[in-house]
Protein backbone atom coordinates (compact mmCIF):
# COMPACT_ATOMS: atom_id res chain seq x y z
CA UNK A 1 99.37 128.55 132.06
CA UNK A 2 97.03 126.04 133.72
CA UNK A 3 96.58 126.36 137.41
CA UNK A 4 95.56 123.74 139.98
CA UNK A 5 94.19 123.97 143.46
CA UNK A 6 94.25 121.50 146.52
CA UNK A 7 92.79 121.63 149.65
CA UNK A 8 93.02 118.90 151.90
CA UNK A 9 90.57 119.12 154.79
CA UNK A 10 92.36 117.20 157.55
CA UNK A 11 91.15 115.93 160.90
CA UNK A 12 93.63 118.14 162.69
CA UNK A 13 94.03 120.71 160.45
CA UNK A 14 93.34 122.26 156.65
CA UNK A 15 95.65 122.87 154.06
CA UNK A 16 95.59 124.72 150.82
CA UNK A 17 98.21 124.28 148.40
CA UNK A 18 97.80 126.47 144.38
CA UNK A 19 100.59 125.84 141.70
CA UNK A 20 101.40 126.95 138.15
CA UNK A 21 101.90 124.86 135.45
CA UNK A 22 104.63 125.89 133.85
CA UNK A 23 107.04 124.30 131.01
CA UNK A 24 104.81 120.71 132.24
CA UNK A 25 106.15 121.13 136.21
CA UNK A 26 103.96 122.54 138.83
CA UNK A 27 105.35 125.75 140.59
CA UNK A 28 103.90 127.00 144.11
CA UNK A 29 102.14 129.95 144.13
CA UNK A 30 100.54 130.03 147.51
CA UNK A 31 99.90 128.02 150.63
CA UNK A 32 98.06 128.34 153.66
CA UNK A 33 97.30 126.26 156.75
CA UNK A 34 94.79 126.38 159.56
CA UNK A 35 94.45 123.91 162.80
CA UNK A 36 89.89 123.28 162.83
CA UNK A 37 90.54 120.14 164.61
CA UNK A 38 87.45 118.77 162.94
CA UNK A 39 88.08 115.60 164.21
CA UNK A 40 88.34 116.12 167.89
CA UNK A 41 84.20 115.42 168.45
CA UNK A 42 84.52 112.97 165.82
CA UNK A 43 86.39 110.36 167.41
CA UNK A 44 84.31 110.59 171.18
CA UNK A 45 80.69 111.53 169.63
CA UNK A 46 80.57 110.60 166.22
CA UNK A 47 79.60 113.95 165.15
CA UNK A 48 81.78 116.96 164.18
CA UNK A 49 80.74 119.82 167.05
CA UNK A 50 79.04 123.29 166.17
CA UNK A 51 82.64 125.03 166.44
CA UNK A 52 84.63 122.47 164.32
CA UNK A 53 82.01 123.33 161.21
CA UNK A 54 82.69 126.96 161.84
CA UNK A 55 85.96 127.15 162.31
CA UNK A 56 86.90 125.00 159.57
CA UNK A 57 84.04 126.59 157.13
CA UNK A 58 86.46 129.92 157.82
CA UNK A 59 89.41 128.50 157.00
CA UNK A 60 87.39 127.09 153.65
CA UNK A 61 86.06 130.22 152.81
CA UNK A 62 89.76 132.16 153.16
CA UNK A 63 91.26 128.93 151.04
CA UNK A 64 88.04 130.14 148.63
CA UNK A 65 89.12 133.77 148.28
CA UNK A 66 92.58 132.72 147.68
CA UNK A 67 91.69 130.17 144.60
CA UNK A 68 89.69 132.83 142.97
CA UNK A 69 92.55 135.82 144.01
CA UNK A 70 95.07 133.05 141.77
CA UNK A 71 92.07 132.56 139.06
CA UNK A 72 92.60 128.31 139.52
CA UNK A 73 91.51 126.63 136.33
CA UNK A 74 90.40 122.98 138.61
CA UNK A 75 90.39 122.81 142.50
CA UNK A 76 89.92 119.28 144.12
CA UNK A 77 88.60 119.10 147.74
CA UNK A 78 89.13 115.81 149.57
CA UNK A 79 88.16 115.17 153.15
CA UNK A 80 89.93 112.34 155.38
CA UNK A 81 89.69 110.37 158.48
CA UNK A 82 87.24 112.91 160.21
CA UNK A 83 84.56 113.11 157.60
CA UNK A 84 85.07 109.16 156.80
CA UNK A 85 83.76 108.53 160.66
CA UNK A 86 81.37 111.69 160.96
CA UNK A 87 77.77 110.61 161.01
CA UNK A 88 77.16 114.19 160.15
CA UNK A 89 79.58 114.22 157.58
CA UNK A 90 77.79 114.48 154.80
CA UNK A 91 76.11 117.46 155.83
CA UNK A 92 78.51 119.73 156.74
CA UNK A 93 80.37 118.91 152.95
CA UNK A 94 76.42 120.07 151.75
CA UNK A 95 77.18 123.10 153.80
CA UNK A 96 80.65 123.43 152.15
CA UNK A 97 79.26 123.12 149.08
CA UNK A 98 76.48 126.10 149.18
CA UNK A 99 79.05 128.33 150.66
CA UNK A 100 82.30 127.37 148.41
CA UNK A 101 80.82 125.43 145.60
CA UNK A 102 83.78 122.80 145.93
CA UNK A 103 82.33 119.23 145.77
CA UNK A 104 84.21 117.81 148.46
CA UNK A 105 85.24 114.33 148.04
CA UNK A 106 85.77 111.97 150.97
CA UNK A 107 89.04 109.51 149.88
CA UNK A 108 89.17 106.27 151.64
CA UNK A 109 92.51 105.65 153.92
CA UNK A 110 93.96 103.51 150.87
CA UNK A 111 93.59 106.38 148.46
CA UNK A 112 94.64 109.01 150.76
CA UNK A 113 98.17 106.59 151.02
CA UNK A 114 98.26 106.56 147.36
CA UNK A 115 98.51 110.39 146.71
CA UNK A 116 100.94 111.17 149.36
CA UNK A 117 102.84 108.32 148.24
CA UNK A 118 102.50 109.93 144.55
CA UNK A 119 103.08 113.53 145.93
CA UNK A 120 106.51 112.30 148.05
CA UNK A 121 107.67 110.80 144.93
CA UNK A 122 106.88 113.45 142.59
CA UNK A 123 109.12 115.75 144.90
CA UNK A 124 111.33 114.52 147.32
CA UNK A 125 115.01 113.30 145.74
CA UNK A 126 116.35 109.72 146.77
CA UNK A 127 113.58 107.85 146.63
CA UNK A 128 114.58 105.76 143.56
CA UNK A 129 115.05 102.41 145.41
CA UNK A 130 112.74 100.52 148.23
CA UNK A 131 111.37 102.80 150.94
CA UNK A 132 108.71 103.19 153.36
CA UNK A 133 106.27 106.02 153.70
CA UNK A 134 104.42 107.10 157.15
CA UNK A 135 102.34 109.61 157.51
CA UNK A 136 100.92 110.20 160.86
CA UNK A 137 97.66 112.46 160.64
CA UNK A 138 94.74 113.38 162.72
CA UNK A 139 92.60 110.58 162.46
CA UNK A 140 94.39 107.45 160.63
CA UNK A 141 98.21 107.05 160.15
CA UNK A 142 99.18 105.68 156.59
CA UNK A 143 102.21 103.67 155.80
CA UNK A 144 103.19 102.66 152.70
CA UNK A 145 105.82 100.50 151.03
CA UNK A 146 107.25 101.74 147.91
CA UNK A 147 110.03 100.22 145.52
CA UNK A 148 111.60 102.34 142.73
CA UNK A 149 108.60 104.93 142.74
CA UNK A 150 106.52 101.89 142.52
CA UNK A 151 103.31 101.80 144.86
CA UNK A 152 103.49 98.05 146.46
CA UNK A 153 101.34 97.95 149.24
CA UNK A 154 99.78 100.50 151.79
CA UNK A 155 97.49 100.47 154.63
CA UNK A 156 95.16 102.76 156.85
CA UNK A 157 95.23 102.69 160.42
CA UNK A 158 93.58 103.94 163.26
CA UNK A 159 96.51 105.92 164.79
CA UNK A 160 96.24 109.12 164.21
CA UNK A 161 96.95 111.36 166.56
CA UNK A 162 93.29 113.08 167.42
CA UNK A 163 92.11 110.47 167.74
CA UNK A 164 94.37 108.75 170.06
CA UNK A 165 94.50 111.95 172.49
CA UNK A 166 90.23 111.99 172.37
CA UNK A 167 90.36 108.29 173.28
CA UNK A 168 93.31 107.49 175.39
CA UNK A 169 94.73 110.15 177.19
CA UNK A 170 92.34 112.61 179.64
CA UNK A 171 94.80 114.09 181.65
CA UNK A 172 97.84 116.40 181.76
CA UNK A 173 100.32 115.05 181.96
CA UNK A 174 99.03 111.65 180.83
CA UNK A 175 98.71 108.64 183.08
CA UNK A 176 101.11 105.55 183.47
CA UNK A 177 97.49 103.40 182.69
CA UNK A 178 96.51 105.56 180.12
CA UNK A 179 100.02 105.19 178.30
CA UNK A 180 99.76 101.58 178.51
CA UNK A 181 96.22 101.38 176.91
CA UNK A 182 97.43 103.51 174.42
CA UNK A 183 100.42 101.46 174.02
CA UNK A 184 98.58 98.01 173.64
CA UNK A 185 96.41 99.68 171.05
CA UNK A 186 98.72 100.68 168.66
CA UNK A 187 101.09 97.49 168.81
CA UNK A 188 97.86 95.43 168.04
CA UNK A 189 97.37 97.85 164.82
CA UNK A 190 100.62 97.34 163.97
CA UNK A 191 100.22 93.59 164.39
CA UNK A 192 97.60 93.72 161.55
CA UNK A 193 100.10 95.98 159.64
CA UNK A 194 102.48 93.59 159.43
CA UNK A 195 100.73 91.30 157.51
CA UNK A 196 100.99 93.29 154.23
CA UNK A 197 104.12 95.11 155.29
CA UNK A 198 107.46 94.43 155.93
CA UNK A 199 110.53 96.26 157.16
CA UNK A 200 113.29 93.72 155.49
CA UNK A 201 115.94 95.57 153.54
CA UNK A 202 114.11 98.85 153.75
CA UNK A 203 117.37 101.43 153.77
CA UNK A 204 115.05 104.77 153.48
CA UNK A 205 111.96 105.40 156.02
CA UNK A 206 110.36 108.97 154.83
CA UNK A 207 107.81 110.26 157.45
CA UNK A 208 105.28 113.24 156.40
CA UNK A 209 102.91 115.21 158.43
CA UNK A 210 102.80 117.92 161.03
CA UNK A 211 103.65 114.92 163.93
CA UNK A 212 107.05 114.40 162.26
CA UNK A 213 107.87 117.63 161.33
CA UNK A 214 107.50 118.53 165.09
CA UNK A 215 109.61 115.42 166.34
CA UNK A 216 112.19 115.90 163.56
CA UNK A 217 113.04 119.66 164.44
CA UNK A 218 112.42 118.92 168.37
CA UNK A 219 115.10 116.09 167.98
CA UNK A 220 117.37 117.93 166.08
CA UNK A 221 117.38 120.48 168.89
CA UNK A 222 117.93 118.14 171.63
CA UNK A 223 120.72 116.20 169.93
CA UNK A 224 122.20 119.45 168.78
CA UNK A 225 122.33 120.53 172.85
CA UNK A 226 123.86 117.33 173.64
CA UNK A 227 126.20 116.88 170.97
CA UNK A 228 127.87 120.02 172.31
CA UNK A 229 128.76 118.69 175.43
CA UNK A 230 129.67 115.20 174.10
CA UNK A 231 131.32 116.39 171.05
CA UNK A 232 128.98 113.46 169.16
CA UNK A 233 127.71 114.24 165.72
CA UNK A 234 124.41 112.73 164.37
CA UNK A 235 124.20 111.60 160.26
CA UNK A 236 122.37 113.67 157.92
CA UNK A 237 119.14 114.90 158.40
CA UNK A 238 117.79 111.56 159.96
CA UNK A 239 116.02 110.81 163.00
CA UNK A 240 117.03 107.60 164.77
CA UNK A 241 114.82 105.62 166.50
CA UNK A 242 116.64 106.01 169.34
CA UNK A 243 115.99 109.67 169.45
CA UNK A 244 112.05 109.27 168.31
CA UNK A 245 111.96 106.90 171.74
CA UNK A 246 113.92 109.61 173.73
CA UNK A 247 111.91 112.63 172.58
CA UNK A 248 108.65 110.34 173.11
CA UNK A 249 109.34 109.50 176.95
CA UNK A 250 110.40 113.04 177.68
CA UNK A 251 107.65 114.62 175.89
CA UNK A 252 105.06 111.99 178.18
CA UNK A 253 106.29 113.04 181.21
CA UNK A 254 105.82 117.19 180.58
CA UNK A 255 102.73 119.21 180.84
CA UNK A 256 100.67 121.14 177.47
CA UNK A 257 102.23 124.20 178.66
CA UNK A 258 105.59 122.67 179.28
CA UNK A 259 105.30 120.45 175.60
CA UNK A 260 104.43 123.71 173.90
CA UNK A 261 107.57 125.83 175.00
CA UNK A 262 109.79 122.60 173.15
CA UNK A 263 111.19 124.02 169.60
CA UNK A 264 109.69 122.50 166.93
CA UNK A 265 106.17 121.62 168.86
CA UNK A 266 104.39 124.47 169.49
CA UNK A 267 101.33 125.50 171.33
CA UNK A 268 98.80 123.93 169.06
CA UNK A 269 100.52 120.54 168.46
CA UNK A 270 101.38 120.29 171.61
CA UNK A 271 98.34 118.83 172.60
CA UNK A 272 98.45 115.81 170.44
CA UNK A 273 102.10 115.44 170.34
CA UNK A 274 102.36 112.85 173.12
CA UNK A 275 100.41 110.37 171.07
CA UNK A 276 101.77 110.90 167.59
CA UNK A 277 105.07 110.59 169.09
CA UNK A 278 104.27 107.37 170.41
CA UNK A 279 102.92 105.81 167.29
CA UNK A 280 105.88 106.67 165.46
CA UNK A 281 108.13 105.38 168.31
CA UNK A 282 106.50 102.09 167.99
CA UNK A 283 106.27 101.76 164.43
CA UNK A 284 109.88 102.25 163.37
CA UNK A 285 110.51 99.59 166.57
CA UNK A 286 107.86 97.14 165.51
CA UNK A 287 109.22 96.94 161.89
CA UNK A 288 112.79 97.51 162.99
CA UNK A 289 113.26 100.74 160.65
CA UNK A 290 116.87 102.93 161.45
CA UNK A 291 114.84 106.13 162.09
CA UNK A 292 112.79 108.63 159.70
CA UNK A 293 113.62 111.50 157.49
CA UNK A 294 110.79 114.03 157.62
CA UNK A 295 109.46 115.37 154.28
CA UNK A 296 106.98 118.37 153.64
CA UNK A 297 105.80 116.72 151.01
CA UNK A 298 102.33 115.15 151.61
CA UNK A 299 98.71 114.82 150.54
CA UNK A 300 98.23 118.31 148.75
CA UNK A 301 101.33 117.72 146.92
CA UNK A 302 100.05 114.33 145.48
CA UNK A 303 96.66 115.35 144.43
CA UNK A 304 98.74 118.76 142.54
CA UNK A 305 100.72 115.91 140.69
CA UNK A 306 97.88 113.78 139.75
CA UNK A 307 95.67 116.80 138.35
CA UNK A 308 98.94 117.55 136.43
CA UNK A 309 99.58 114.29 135.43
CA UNK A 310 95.43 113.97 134.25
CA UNK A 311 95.83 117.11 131.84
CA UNK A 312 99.32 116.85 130.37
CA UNK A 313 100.49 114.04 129.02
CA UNK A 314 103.51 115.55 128.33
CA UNK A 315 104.96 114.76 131.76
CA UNK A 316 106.18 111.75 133.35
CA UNK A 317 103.92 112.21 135.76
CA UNK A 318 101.22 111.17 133.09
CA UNK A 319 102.78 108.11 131.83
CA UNK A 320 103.47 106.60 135.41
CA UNK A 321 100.12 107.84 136.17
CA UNK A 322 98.47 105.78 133.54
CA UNK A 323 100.82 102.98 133.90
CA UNK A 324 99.85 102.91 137.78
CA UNK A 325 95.77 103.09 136.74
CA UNK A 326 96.11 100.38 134.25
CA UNK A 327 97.91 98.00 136.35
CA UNK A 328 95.27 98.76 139.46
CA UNK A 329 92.65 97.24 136.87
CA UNK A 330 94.40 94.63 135.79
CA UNK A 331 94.71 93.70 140.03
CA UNK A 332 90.98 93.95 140.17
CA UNK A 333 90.75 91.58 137.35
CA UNK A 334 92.39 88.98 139.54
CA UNK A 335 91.08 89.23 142.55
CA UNK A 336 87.42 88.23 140.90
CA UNK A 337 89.17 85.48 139.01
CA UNK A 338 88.84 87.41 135.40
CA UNK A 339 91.61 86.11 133.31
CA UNK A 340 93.09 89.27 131.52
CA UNK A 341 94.06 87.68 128.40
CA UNK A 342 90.59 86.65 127.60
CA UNK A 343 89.32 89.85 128.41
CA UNK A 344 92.08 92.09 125.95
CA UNK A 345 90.68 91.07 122.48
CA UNK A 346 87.47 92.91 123.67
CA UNK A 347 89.71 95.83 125.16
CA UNK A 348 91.19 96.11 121.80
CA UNK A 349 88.37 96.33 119.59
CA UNK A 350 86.91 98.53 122.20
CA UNK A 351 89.56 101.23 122.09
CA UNK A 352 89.61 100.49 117.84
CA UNK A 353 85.91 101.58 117.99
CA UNK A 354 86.69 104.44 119.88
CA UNK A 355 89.21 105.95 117.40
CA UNK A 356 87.36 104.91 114.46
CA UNK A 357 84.13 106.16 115.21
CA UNK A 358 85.58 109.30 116.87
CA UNK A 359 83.63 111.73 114.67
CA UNK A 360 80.36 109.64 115.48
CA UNK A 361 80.40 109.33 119.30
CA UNK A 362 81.96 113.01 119.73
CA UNK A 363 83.03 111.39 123.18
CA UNK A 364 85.58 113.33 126.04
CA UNK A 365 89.15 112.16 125.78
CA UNK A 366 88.91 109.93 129.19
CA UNK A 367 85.91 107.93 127.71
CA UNK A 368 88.72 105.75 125.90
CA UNK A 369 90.24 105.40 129.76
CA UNK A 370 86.25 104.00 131.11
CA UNK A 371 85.55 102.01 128.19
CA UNK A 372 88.69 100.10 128.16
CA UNK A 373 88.49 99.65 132.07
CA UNK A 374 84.82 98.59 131.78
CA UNK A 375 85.89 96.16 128.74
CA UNK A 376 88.26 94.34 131.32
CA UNK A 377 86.34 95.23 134.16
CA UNK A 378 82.64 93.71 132.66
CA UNK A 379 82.50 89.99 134.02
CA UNK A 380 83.82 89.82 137.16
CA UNK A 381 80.66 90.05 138.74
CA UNK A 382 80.57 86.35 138.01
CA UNK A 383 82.74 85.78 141.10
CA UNK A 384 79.55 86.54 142.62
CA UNK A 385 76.74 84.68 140.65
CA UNK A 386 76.62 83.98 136.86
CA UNK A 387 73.15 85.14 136.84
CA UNK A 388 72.90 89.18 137.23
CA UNK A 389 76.75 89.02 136.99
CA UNK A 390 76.25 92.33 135.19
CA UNK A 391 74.52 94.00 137.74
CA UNK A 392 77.07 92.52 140.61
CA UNK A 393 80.22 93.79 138.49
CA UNK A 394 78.51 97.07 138.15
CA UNK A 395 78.01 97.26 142.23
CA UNK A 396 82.18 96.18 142.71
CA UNK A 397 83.34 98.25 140.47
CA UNK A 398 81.38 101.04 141.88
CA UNK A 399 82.76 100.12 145.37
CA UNK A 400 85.76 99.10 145.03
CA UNK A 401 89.37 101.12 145.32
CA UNK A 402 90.79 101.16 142.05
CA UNK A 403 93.71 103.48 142.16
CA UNK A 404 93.39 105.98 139.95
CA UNK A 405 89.34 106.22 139.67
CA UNK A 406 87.76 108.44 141.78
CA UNK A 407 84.15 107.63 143.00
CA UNK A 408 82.67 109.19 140.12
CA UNK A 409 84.77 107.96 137.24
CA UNK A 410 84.03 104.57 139.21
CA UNK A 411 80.14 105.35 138.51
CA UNK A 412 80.52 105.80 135.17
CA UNK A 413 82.98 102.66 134.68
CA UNK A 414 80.76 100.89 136.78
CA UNK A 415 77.24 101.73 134.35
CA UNK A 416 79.52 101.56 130.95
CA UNK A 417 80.30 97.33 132.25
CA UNK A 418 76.06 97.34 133.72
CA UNK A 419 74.57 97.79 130.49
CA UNK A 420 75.87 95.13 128.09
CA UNK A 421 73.22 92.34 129.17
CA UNK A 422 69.16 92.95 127.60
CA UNK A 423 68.81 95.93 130.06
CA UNK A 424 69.22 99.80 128.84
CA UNK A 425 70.92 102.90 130.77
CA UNK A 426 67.88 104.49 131.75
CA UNK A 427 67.66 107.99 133.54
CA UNK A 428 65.60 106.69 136.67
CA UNK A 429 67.55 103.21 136.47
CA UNK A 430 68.77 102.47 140.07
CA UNK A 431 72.81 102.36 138.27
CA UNK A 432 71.98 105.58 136.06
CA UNK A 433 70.87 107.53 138.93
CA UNK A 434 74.42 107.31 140.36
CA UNK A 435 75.48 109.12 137.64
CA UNK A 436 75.70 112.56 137.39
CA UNK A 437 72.87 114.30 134.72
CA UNK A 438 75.27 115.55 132.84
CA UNK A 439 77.17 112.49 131.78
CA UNK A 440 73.97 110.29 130.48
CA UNK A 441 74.49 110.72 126.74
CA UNK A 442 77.71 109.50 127.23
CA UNK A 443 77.42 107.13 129.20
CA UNK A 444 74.45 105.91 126.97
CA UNK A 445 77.24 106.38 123.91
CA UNK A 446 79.93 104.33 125.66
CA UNK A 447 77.65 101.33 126.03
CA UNK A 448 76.91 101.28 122.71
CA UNK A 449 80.71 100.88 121.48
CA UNK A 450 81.43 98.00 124.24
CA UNK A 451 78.65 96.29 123.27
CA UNK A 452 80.03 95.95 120.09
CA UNK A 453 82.95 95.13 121.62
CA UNK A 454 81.71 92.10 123.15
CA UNK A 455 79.53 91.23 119.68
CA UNK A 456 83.07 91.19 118.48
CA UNK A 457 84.40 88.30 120.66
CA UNK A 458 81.61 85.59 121.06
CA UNK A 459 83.51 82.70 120.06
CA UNK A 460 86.32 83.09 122.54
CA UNK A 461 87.76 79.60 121.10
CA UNK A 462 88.30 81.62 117.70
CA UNK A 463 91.64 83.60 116.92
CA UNK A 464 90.70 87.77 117.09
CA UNK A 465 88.79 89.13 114.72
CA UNK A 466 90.20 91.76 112.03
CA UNK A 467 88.07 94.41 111.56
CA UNK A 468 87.36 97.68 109.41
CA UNK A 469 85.40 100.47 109.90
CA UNK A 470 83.87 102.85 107.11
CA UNK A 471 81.89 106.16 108.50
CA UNK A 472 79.32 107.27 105.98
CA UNK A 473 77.09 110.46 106.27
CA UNK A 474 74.13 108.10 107.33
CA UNK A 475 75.25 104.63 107.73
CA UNK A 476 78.48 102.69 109.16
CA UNK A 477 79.91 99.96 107.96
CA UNK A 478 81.86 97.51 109.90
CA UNK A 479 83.52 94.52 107.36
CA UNK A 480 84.87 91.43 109.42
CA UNK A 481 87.77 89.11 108.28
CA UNK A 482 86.68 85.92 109.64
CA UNK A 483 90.19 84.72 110.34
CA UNK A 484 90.32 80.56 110.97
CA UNK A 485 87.01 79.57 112.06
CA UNK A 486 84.82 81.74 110.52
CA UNK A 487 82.78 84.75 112.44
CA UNK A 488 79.04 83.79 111.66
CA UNK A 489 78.00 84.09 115.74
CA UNK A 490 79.79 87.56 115.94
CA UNK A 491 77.98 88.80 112.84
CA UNK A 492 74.57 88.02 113.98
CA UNK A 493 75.67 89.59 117.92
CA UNK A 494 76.53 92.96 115.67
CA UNK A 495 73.45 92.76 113.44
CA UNK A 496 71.34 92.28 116.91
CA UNK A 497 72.72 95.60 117.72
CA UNK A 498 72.24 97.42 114.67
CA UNK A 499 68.70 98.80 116.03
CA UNK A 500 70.22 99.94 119.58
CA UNK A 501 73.22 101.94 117.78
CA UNK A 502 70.61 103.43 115.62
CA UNK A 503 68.42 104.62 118.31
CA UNK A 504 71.62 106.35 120.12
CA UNK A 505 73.94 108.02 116.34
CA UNK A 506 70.68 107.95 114.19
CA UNK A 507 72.80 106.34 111.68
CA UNK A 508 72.32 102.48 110.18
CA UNK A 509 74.77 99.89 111.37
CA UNK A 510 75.74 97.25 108.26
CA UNK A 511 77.92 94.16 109.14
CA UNK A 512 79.24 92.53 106.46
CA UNK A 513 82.10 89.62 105.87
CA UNK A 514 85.02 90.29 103.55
């Protein structure tokens, strides 16, 4: 039984979340929390403080001794808001690194929306029609609009609730002025919001994070207190509005000391509790929303289904995994004005190549994924310029969020689509250097089969190409039915390749017409 770890190294706080795999469904094995606040010097200096690296380097190395106690097979390590802002960022993940040996990867807002989208719906029952996700962290506050499991739009804010406290509100119990800077901030956010979100028809408004756990069980105990002496009942397990606006104004007008005795709040989030509160108060008004229903479902949760749904494809997980991935290419094929139907006869012969030459290349599993994304993915640098279009669709693709691609499977998509033009992968190469040492041969392998690919599909006026592949001890034959209008300008593309693929599988290329 395979077993995954994920720790999610949070501006507020750091979580650590280990499952077993078993019969293709993850199982919980151990969890563990710790508040580092590693965002608190973040959002007023720039720079995570002295005591934020050590106290959340403890919490790290605990996390550490419990991966290895529960002999993990993979751990991924992401870092959010905090470490996206940190100047000094990078260093203290090189100091994770030498103590834990995790590579921590910092997620952009967008990607951070996407897994606790995925790990909501992977767990949390009723979410089969439209909904709205909101997850109010530390540094950024993610909402996301979802329609039958379906990921249709999210968006990163500013308005988390570290960061709001460091910025907005210096005193105890906060100022009328500093609530109404704080106030003016947030509805300006959520102006921007709401041009890529709406609130229409949205019957189902599932909140995550320590923020609404707090105001959900602080709600339920002041409705429960009142509902005795009005005899009033409140539906389900939901939080109205009204009660989020309630909660929000009394917990504004009490002290830390006095927030922190409030069930449900707590000494520690007490301190940031005024201006969570607030941004979920004004959210659920400025979109109109009935109220929230809290889930502990969250980030963790949705990288543990996605490192599930990468190794077993098995699971549904996989399928709407892959389904997800292929449809964020096809979206980055639009947006640079590539037209995916011209681009899939070179997909195709790509992915043929793959299976065909399979006991050539000796290439990972995933390579298939890369070189079909980088067959789609290869001209729309020409949005850009036609001339060096290869090395400006190697920079977006690098850059750009592509759900489903981490930065490093982004590299190597991004060098696989670089290298079809007169230029070679090189090891010093400014593209090659991106990529990590270990992944050059391939990388240099990959490149080989798309540029065949592309020999494949020079005449673009010309119906596809049929074509057959025969693997010989020392040579490989590829025979080409010409179809309508012939295939003389792909045959001499292949036979131009014949001395790169020679160089890379020591084996002689032969192109021939049947």
């Amino acid at each position: 039984m395979q077993t995954f770890a994920a720790i999610d190294i949070g501006s507020n706080s750091c979580r650590l979340k280990i499952a077993r795999v078993v019969q293709h469904r993850l199982r919980v094995v151990h969890e563990d929390r710790e508040v580092t606040r590693l965002g608190g010097s973040v959002f007023e200096t720039g720079l995570v403080s002295p005591e934020s690296m050590a106290a959340t380097l403890r919490a790290l190395k605990r996390f550490y001794k419990a991966v290895q106690a529960h002999g993990a097979d993979q751990v991924r390590a992401v870092a959010t808001a905090a470490m996206r802002d940190a100047r000094n960022g990078r260093a203290f993940l090189a100091w994770v690194r030498d103590e834990t040996g995790w590579e921590v990867e910092i997620i952009s807002g967008l990607e951070e929306g996407r897994l606790i989208h995925r790990g909501v719906m992977s767990h949390e029952p009723g979410t089969s029609g439209r909904c709205i996700l909101i997850d109010v962290g530390g540094g950024s506050c993610e909402v996301s609009l979802s329609d039958h499991k379906r990921l249709i739009e999210t968006i990163s804010l500013p308005l988390g609730a570290v960061r709001l406290t460091e910025e907005f509100l210096k005193t105890d119990p906060p100022t009328k002025e500093e609530i109404a800077r704080m106030k003016q901030f947030i509805a300006r956010e959520l102006r921007r919001a709401s041009r890529k979100i709406s609130g229409e028809r949205v019957p189902l408004v599932i909140a995550t994070s320590g923020t609404a756990a707090a105001l959900s069980e602080a709600g339920r105990t002041l409705v429960a207190k009142r509902t005795v002496k009005s005899k009033t009942s409140v539906a389900g397990d939901m939080t109205p509005v009204r009660e989020v606006r309630r909660l929000t104004e009394k917990l504004t007008k009490m002290t830390n000391e006095q927030r922190g005795a409030v069930e449900g709040v707590g000494p520690r989030r007490s301190e940031i509790i005024v201006a969570g509160a607030h941004v979920y108060a004004q959210l659920l008004e400025h979109f109109a929303l009935p109220g929230f229903r809290y889930s502990a479902m969250g980030l963790r949760d949705g990288i543990l289904a996605q490192m599930l749904a990468e190794q077993d494809s098995r699971t549904t997980a996989h399928r709407q995994f892959e389904q997800d991935r292929w449809a964020a290419v096809l979206e980055t094929c639009g947006k640079y004005g590539v037209e995916p139907k011209t681009a899939e006869p070179v997909r195709q012969h790509a992915a043929q190549l793959f299976h065909d030459l399979l006991a050539v290349h000796q290439l990972p599993a995933e390579y298939e994924t890369w070189l079909e994304a980088a067959a789609m993915l290869r001209d729309i640098g020409k949005f850009m310029n036609y001339q060096g279009h290869h090395r400006h669709a190697q920079y977006i693709i690098a850059n750009s969020e592509i759900y489903g691609f981490n930065p490093v499977q982004r590299v190597i998509t991004s060098a696989i689509a670089r290298y079809i033009g007169k230029s070679r992968p090189e090891p010093q190469g400014r593209t090659m250097r991106q990529v990590p040492p270990e992944e050059h041969e391939n990388v240099k392998r990959t490149v080989v089969l798309l540029r065949l690919a592309v020999a494949l599909n020079q005449d673009r006026a010309s119906d596809v190409l049929k074509m057959r592949v025969r693997v010989y001890p020392k040579r490989i034959l590829l025979e080409l039915s010409p179809g309508r209008t012939g295939a003389e300008l792909e045959l001499w593309s292949l036979r131009k390749e014949a001395d790169y693929f020679r160089e890379i599988f020591r084996r002689e290329l032969f192109v021939t017409l049947v």
